[in-house]
Protein backbone atom coordinates (compact mmCIF):
# COMPACT_ATOMS: atom_id res chain seq x y z
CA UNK A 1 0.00 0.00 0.00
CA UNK A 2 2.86 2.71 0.81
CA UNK A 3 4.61 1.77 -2.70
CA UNK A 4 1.57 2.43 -4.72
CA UNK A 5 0.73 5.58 -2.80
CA UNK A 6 4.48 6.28 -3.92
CA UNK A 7 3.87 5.36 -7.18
CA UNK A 8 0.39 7.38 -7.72
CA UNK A 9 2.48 10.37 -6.21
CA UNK A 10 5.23 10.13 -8.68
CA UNK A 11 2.34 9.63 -11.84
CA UNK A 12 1.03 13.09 -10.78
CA UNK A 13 4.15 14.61 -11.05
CA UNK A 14 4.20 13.10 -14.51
CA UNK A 15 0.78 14.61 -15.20
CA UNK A 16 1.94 18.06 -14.42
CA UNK A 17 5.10 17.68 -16.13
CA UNK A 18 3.56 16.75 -19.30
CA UNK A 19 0.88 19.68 -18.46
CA UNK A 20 3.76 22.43 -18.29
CA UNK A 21 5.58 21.05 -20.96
CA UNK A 22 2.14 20.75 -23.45
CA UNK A 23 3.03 16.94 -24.17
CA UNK A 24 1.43 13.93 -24.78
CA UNK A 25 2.29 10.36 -24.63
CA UNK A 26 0.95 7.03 -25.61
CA UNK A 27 -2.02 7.04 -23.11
CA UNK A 28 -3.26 9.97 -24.15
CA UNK A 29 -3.21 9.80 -27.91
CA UNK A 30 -4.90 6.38 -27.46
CA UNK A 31 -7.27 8.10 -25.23
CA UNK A 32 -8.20 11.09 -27.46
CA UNK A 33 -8.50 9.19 -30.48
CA UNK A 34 -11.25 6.76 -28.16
CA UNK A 35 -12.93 10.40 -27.17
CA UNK A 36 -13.49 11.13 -30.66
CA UNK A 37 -14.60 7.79 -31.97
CA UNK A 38 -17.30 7.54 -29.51
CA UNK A 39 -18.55 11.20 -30.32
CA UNK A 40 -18.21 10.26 -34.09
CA UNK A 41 -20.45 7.12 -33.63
CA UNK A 42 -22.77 9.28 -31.84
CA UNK A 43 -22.77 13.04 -33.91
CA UNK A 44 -21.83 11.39 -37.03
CA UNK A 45 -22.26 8.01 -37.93
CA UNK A 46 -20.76 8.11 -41.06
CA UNK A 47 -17.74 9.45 -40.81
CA UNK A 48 -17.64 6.84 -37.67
CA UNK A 49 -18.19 4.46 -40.40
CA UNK A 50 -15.31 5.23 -42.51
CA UNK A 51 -13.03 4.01 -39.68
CA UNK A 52 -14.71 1.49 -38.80
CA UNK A 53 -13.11 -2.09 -39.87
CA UNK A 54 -15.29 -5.19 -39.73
CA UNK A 55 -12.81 -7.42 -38.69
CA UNK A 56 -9.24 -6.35 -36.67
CA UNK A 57 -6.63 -8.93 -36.73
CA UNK A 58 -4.75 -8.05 -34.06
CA UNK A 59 -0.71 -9.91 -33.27
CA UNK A 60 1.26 -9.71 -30.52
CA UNK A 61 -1.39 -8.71 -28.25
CA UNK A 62 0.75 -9.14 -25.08
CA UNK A 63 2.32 -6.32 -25.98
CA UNK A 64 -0.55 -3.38 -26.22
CA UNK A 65 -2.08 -1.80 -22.73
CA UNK A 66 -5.75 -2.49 -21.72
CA UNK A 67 -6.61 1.86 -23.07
CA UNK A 68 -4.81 0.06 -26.68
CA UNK A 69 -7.47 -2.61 -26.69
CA UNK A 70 -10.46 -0.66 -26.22
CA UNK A 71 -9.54 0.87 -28.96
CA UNK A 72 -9.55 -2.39 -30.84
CA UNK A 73 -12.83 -3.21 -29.54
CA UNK A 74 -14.26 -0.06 -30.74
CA UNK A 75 -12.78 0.06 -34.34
CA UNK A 76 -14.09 -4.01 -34.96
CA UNK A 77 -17.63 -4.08 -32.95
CA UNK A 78 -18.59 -6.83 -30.87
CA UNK A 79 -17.41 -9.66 -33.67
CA UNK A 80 -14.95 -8.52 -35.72
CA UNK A 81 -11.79 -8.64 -33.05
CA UNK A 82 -9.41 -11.51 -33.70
CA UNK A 83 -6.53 -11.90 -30.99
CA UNK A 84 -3.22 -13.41 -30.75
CA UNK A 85 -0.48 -13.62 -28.05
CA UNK A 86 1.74 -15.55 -25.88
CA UNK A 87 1.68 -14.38 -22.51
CA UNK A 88 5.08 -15.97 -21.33
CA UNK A 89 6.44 -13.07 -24.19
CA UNK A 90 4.76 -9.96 -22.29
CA UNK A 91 8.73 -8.05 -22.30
CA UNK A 92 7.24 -4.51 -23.83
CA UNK A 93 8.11 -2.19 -20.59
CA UNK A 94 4.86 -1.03 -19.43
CA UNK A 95 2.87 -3.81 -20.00
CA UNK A 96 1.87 -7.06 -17.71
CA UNK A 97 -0.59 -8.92 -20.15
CA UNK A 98 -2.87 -11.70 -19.37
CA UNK A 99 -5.63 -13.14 -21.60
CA UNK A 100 -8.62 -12.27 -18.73
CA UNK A 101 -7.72 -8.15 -19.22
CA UNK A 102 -9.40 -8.74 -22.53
CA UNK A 103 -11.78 -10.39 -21.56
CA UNK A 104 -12.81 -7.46 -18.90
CA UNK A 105 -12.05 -5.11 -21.78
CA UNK A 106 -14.67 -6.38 -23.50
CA UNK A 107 -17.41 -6.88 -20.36
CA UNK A 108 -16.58 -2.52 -20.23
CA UNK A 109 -18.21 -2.65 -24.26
CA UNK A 110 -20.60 -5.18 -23.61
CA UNK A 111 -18.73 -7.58 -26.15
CA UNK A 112 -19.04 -11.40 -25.31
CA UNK A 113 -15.61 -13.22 -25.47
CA UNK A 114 -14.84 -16.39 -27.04
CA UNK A 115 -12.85 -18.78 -24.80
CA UNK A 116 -9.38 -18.09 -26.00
CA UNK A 117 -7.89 -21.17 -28.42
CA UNK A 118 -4.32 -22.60 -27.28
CA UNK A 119 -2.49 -23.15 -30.42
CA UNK A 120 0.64 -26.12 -28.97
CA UNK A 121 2.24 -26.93 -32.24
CA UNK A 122 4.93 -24.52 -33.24
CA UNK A 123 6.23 -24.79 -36.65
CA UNK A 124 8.90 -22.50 -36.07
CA UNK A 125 11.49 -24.59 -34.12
CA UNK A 126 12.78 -28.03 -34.18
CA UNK A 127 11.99 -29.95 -30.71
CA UNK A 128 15.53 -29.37 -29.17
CA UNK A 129 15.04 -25.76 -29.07
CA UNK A 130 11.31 -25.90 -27.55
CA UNK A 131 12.54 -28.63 -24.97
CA UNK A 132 15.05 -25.73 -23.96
CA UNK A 133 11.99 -23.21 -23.78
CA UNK A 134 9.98 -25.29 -21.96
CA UNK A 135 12.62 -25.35 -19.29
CA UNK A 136 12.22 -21.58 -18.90
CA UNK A 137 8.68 -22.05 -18.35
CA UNK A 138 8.72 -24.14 -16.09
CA UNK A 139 10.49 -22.08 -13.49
CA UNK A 140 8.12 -19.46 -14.70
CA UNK A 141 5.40 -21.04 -13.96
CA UNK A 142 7.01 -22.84 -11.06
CA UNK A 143 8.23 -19.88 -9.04
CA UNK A 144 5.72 -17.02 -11.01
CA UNK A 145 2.33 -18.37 -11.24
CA UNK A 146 1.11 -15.01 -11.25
CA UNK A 147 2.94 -13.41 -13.82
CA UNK A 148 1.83 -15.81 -16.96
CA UNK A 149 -0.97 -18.09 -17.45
CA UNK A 150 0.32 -22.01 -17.50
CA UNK A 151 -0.19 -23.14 -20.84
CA UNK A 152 0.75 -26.29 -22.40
CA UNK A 153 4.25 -26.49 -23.84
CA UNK A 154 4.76 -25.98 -27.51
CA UNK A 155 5.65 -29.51 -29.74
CA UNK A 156 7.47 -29.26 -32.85
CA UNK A 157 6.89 -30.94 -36.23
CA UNK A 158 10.59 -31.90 -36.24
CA UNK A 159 13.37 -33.42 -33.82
CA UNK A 160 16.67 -31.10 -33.50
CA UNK A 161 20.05 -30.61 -31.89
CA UNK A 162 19.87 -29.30 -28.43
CA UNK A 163 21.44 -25.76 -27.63
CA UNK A 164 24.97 -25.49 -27.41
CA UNK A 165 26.83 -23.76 -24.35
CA UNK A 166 29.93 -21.42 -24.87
CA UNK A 167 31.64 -20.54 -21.46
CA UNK A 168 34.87 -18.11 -21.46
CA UNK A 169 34.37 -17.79 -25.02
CA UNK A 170 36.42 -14.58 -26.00
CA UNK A 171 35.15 -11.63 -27.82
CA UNK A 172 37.64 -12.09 -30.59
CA UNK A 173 36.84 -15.75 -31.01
CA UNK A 174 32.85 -14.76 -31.49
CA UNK A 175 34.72 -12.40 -34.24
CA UNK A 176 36.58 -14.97 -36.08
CA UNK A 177 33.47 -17.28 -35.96
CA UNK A 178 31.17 -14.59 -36.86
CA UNK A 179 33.49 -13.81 -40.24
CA UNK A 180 33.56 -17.69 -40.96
CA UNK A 181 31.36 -20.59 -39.70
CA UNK A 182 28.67 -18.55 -38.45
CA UNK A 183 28.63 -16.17 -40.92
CA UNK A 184 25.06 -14.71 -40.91
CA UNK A 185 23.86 -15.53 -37.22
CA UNK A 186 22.02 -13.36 -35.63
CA UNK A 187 23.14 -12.18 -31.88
CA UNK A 188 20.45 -11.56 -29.03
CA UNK A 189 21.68 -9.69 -25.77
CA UNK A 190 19.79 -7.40 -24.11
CA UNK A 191 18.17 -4.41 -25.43
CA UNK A 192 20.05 -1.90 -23.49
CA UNK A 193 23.99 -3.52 -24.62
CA UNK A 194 22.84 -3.59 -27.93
CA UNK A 195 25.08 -1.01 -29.18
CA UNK A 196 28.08 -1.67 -27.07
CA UNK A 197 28.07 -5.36 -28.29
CA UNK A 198 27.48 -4.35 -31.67
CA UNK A 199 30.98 -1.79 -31.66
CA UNK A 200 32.63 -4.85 -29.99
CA UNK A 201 31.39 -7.17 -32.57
CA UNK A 202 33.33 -4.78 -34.90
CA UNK A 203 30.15 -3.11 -36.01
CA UNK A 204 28.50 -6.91 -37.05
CA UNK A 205 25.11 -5.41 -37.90
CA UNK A 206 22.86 -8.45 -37.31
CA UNK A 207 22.93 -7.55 -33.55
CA UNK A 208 19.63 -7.69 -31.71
CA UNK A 209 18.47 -6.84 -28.19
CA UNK A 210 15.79 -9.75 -27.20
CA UNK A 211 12.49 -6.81 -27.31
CA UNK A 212 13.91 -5.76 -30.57
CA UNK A 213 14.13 -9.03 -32.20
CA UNK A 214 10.40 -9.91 -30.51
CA UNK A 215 8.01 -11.45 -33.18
CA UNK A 216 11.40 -12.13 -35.66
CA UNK A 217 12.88 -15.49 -36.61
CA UNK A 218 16.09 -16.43 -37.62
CA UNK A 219 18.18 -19.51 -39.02
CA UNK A 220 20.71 -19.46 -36.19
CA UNK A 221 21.08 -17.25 -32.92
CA UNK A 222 23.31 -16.47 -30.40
CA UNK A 223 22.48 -15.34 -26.77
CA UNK A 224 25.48 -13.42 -25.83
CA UNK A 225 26.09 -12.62 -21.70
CA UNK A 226 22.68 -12.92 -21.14
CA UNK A 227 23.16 -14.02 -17.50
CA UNK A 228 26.23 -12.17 -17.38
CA UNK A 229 24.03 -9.03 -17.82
CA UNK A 230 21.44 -9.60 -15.05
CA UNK A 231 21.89 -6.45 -12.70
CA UNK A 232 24.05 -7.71 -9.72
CA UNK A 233 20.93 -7.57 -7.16
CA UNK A 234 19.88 -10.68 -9.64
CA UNK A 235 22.77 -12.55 -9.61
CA UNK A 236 22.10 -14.76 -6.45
CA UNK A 237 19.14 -14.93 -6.44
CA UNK A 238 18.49 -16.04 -10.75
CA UNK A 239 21.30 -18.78 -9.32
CA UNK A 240 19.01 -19.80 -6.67
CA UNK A 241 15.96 -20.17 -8.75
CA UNK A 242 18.40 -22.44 -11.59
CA UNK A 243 19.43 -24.25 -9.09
CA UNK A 244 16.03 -25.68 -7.18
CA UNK A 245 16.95 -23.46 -3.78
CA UNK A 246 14.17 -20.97 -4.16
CA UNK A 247 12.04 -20.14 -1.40
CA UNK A 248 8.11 -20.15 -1.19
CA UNK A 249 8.28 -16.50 -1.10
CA UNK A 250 10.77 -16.29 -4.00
CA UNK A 251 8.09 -13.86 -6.29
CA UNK A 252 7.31 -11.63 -3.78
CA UNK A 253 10.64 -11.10 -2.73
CA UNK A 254 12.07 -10.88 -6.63
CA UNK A 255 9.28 -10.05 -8.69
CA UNK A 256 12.05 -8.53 -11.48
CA UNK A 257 13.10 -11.67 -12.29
CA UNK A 258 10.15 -12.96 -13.86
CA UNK A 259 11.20 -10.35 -16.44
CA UNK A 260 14.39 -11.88 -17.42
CA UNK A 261 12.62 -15.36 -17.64
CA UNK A 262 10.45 -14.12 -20.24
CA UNK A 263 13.14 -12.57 -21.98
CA UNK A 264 15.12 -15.15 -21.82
CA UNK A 265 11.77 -17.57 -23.00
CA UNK A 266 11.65 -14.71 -26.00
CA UNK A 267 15.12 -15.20 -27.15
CA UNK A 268 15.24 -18.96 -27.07
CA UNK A 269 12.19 -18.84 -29.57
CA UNK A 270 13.46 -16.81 -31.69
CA UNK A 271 15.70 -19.46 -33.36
CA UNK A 272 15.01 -21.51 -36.11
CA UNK A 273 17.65 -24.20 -36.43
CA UNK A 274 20.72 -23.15 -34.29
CA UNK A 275 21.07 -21.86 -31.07
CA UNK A 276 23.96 -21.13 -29.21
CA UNK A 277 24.47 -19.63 -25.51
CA UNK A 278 27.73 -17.86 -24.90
CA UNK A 279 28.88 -16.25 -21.92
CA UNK A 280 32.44 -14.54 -22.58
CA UNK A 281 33.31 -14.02 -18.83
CA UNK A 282 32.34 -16.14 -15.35
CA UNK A 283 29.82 -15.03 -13.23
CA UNK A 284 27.26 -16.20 -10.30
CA UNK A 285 24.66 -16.25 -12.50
CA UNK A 286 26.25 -16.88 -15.57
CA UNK A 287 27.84 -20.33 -14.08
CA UNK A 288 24.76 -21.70 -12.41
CA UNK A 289 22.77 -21.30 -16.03
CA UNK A 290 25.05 -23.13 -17.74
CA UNK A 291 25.05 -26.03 -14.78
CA UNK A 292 21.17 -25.96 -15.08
CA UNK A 293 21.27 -25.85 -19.06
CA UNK A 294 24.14 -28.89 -19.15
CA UNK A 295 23.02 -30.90 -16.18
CA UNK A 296 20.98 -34.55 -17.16
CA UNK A 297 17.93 -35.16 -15.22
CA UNK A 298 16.16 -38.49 -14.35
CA UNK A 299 13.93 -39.09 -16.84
CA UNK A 300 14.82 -36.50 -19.39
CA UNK A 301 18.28 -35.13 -21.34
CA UNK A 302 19.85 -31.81 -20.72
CA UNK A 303 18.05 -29.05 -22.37
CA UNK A 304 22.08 -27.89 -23.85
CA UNK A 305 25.20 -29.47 -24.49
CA UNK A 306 28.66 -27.98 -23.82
CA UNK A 307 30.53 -26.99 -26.54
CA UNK A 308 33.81 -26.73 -27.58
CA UNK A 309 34.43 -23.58 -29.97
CA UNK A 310 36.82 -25.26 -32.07
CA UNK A 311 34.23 -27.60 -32.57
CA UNK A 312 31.72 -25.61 -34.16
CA UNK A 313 30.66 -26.41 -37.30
CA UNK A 314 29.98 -24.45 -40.00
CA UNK A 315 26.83 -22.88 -40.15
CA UNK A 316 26.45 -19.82 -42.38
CA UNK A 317 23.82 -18.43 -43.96
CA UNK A 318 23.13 -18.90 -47.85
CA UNK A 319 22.25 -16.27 -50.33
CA UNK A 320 18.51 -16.87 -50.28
CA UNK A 321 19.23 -16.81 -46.96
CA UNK A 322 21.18 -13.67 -46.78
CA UNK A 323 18.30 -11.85 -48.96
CA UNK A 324 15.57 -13.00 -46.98
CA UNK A 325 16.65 -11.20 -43.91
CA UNK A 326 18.03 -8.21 -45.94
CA UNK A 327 14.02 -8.04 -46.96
CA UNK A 328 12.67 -8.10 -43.70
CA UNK A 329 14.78 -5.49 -42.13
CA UNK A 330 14.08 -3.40 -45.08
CA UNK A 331 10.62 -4.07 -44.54
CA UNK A 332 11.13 -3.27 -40.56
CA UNK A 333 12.66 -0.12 -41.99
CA UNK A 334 9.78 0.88 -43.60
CA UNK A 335 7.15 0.40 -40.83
CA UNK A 336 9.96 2.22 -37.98
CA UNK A 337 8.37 5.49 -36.12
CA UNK A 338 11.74 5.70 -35.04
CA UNK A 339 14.16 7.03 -37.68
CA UNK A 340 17.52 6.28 -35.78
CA UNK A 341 15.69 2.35 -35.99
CA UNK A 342 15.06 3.27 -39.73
CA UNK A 343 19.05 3.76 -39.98
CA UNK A 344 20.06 0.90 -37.90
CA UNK A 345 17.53 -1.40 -39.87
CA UNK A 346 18.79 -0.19 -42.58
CA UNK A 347 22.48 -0.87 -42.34
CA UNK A 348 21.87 -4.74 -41.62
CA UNK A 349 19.49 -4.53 -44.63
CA UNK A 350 22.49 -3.29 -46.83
CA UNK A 351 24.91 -5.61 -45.02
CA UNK A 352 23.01 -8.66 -45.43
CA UNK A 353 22.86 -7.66 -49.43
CA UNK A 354 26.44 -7.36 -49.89
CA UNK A 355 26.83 -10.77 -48.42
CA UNK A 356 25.07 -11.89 -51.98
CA UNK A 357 25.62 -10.81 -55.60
CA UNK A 358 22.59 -9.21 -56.13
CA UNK A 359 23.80 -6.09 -56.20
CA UNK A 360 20.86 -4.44 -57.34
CA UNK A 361 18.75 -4.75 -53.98
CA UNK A 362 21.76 -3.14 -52.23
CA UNK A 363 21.78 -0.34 -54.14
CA UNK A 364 18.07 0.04 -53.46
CA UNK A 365 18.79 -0.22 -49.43
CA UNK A 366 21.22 2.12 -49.85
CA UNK A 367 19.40 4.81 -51.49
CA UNK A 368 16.46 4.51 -48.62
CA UNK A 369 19.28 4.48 -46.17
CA UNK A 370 20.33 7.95 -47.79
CA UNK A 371 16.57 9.08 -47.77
CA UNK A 372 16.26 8.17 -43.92
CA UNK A 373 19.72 10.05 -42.93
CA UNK A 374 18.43 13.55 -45.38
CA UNK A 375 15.21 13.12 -42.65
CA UNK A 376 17.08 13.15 -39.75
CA UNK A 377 18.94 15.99 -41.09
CA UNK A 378 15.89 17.84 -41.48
CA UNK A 379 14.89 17.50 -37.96
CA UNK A 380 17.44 20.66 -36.99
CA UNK A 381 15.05 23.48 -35.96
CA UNK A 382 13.68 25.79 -39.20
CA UNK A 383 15.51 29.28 -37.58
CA UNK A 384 18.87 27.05 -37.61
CA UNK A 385 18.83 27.06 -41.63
CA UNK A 386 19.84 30.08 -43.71
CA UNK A 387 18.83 30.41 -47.11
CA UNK A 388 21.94 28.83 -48.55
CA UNK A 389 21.27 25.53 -46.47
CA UNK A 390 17.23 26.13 -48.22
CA UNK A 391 18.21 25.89 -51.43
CA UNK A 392 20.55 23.14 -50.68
CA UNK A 393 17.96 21.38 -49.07
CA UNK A 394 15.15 21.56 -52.69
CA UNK A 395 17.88 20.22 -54.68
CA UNK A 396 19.21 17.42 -52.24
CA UNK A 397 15.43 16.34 -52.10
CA UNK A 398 14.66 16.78 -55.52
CA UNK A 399 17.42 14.32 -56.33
CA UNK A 400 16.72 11.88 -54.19
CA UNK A 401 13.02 11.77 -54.60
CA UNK A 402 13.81 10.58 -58.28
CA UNK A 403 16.17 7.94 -56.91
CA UNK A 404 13.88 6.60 -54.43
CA UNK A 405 10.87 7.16 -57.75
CA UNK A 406 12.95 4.82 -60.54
CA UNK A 407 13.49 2.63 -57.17
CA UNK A 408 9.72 1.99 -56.60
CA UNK A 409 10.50 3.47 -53.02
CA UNK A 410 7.09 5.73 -53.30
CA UNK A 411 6.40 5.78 -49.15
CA UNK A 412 9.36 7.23 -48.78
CA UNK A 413 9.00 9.84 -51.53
CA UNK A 414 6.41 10.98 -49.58
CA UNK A 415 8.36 11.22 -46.27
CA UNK A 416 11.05 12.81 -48.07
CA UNK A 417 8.10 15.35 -49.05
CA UNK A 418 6.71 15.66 -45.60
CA UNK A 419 10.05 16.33 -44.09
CA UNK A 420 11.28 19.06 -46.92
CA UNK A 421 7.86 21.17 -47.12
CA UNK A 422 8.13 23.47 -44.35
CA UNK A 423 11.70 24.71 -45.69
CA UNK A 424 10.26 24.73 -49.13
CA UNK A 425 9.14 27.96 -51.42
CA UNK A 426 5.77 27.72 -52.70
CA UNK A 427 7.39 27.43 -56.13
CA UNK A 428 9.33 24.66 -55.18
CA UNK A 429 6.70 22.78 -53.54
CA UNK A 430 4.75 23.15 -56.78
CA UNK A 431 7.16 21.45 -58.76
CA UNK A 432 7.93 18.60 -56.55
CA UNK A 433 3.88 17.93 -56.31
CA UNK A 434 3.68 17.78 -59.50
CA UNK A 435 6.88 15.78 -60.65
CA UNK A 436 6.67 13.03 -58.01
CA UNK A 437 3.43 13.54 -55.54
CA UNK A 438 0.82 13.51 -58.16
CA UNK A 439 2.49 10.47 -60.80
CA UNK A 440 2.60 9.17 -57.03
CA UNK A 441 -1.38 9.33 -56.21
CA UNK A 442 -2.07 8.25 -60.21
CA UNK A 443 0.31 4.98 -59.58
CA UNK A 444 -1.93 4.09 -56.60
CA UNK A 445 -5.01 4.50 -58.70
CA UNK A 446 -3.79 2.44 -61.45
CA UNK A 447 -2.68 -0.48 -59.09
């Protein structure tokens, strides 16, 4: 009771912050746009009716707040909602999903809820990498019955190689493997050593943090220092819970580390074929993972084997391979809010193309990678830009509105557009509309 009195104290200094300050965030755009919806359904039905959607297919539902699905429930009527999730994946920061907030999400709109539908075969991952998940769950659902609802454990259409275990393995050995036999695998760590372990990883771009690379698959993976990285009030007692000592009392006293399990759940199913864990240095909990990982049960095998790194074999990626996840984080690009994730997207796009010899869909990352960094130049305040850096500015986005045009790149014409206009003259503008906007619009139609 005297944290969430804290808590509710330090949310109204939040309010009034974001009151001085004239901001919004993500609770309140979700909120106004409910606000007007329900006055549009009531005032005026049909413009209600041009948002409306009769059915709303709706993935990775773990990951939206209870305001978010309102809003679902709103847009699709009583029928037209279609949900998926997994709740042992709930690892977007301010969110604790389970499948009964819809269903009280819908009592508030008077919508009656199917029972939900467990889906158990995965067709994803071979069975040695869901034996390995299903070990994370059960200490989840072991020592965290609150935090997830039990479900039954995925099965997989196919039998597989267990998970191997790296321990001590050096930065500069992950190099040399990473330029040879595992050319092309993608590395998980968490979200905020991303960046360092990418610079260590001399600048390998297919370097993930775990939320990042939620709802992506990929061929072969490798969890670096993820125990390494638990914060050092964590170290104890993750070894405790790995190691059967956990007390009866083990959630309330360390309710953070049913974070970490789920992350840890999301990064193990991530992988496709190939999954490695490597921790580079010792540590408490780093040691007693790799003890539960390694260690043979009664009754069942060890959900990893230790490895030795000289005997790795080969595993990297092929050129169809290579150009498949070029696409998707092209794709990932595209769809970003965020344009410093544009640019990073973007770079392991480009990367992944040059690993091939289709050198035509590099050059056509590249030019959207030069698109995304002219945006983010354009975010410098208008009074910062003399009339020099204007006219700089029309031509740089003339040009590269026809590159991105003969590329097929039209979305990002348009944010090109968006992102020049309020340094453009009228003349200018004029021209631009009617060289690429309008042959834009009259594409669309034609399609």
């Amino acid at each position: 009771a005297e944290q969430r009195e804290q808590v509710y104290d330090e949310f109204l200094r939040y309010e009034a912050y974001l009151k001085e300050q004239k901001l919004w965030d993500d609770c309140d755009r979700v909120r106004h746009l409910i606000i007007q919806i329900k006055e549009s359904k009531e005032v005026d039905p049909d413009a209600f009716g041009q948002v409306q959607r009769s059915k709303v297919y709706v993935d990775e539902v773990q990951d939206y707040t209870q305001l978010e699905l309102l809003l679902f429930f709103y847009l699709a009527g009583p029928n037209g909602l279609f949900l998926a999730g997994d709740p042992a994946q709930s690892v977007v920061e301010g969110t604790e999903f389970r499948f009964e907030e819809v269903r009280s999400v819908g009592h508030f709109v008077g919508s009656v809820i199917q029972k939900p539908k467990t889906v158990n075969v995965n067709f994803r991952s071979h069975s040695g990498i869901l034996n390995c998940a299903g070990g994370v769950l059960d200490l989840m659902f072991t020592h965290f019955p609150s935090s997830a609802k039990q479900l039954k454990k995925d099965k997989g259409l196919f039998q597989g190689s267990r998970p191997g275990v790296l321990l001590g393995t050096s930065i500069d050995q992950l190099n040399i493997l990473l330029g040879d036999k595992l050319k092309g695998a993608v590395v998980l760590t968490h979200d905020e050593s991303a960046r360092h372990c990418r610079r260590l990883l001399n600048d390998y771009k297919l370097v993930y943090g775990v939320r990042e690379a939620k709802g992506l698959e990929f061929k072969t993976v490798i969890i670096l220092d993820f125990f390494r990285e638990i914060p050092s009030s964590l170290q104890k007692p993750w070894r405790e819970l790995v190691l059967g000592r956990a007390t009866q009392d083990f959630e309330h006293s360390y309710p953070l580390v049913a974070t970490f399990l789920k992350l840890l759940y999301t990064g193990v199913t991530r992988c496709i074929e190939k999954l490695f864990f490597v921790e580079t240095k010792s540590s408490t909990a780093g040691d007693a993972s790799m003890r539960w990982l390694t260690k043979q049960v009664s009754g069942r095998a060890s959900y990893a084997t230790r490895n030795n790194i000289n005997d790795v074999e080969a595993m990297s990626m092929t050129s169809d391979e290579f150009i498949s996840e070029g696409i998707n984080n092209a794709e990932l690009a595209q769809a970003a809010m965020d344009l410093d994730q544009s640019q990073m997207l973007l770079e392991r796009s480009i990367w992944c193309f040059e690993q091939t010899d289709i050198i035509e869909l590099a050059a056509k990352a590249r030019i959207h990678y030069s698109s995304v960094l002219f945006r983010l130049e354009m975010q410098v305040p208008y009074d910062e830009k003399n009339s020099n850096d204007v006219a700089v500015i029309e031509m740089r986005a003339a040009q590269l509105m026809e590159s991105l045009t003969k590329e097929g790149l039209f979305f990002e014409v348009l944010n090109i557009f968006s992102s020049v206009t309020p340094f453009l003259s009228e003349y200018a503008k004029e021209e631009l509309e009617k060289r690429f906007i309008r042959k834009i619009g009259l594409a669309g139609k034609e399609e």
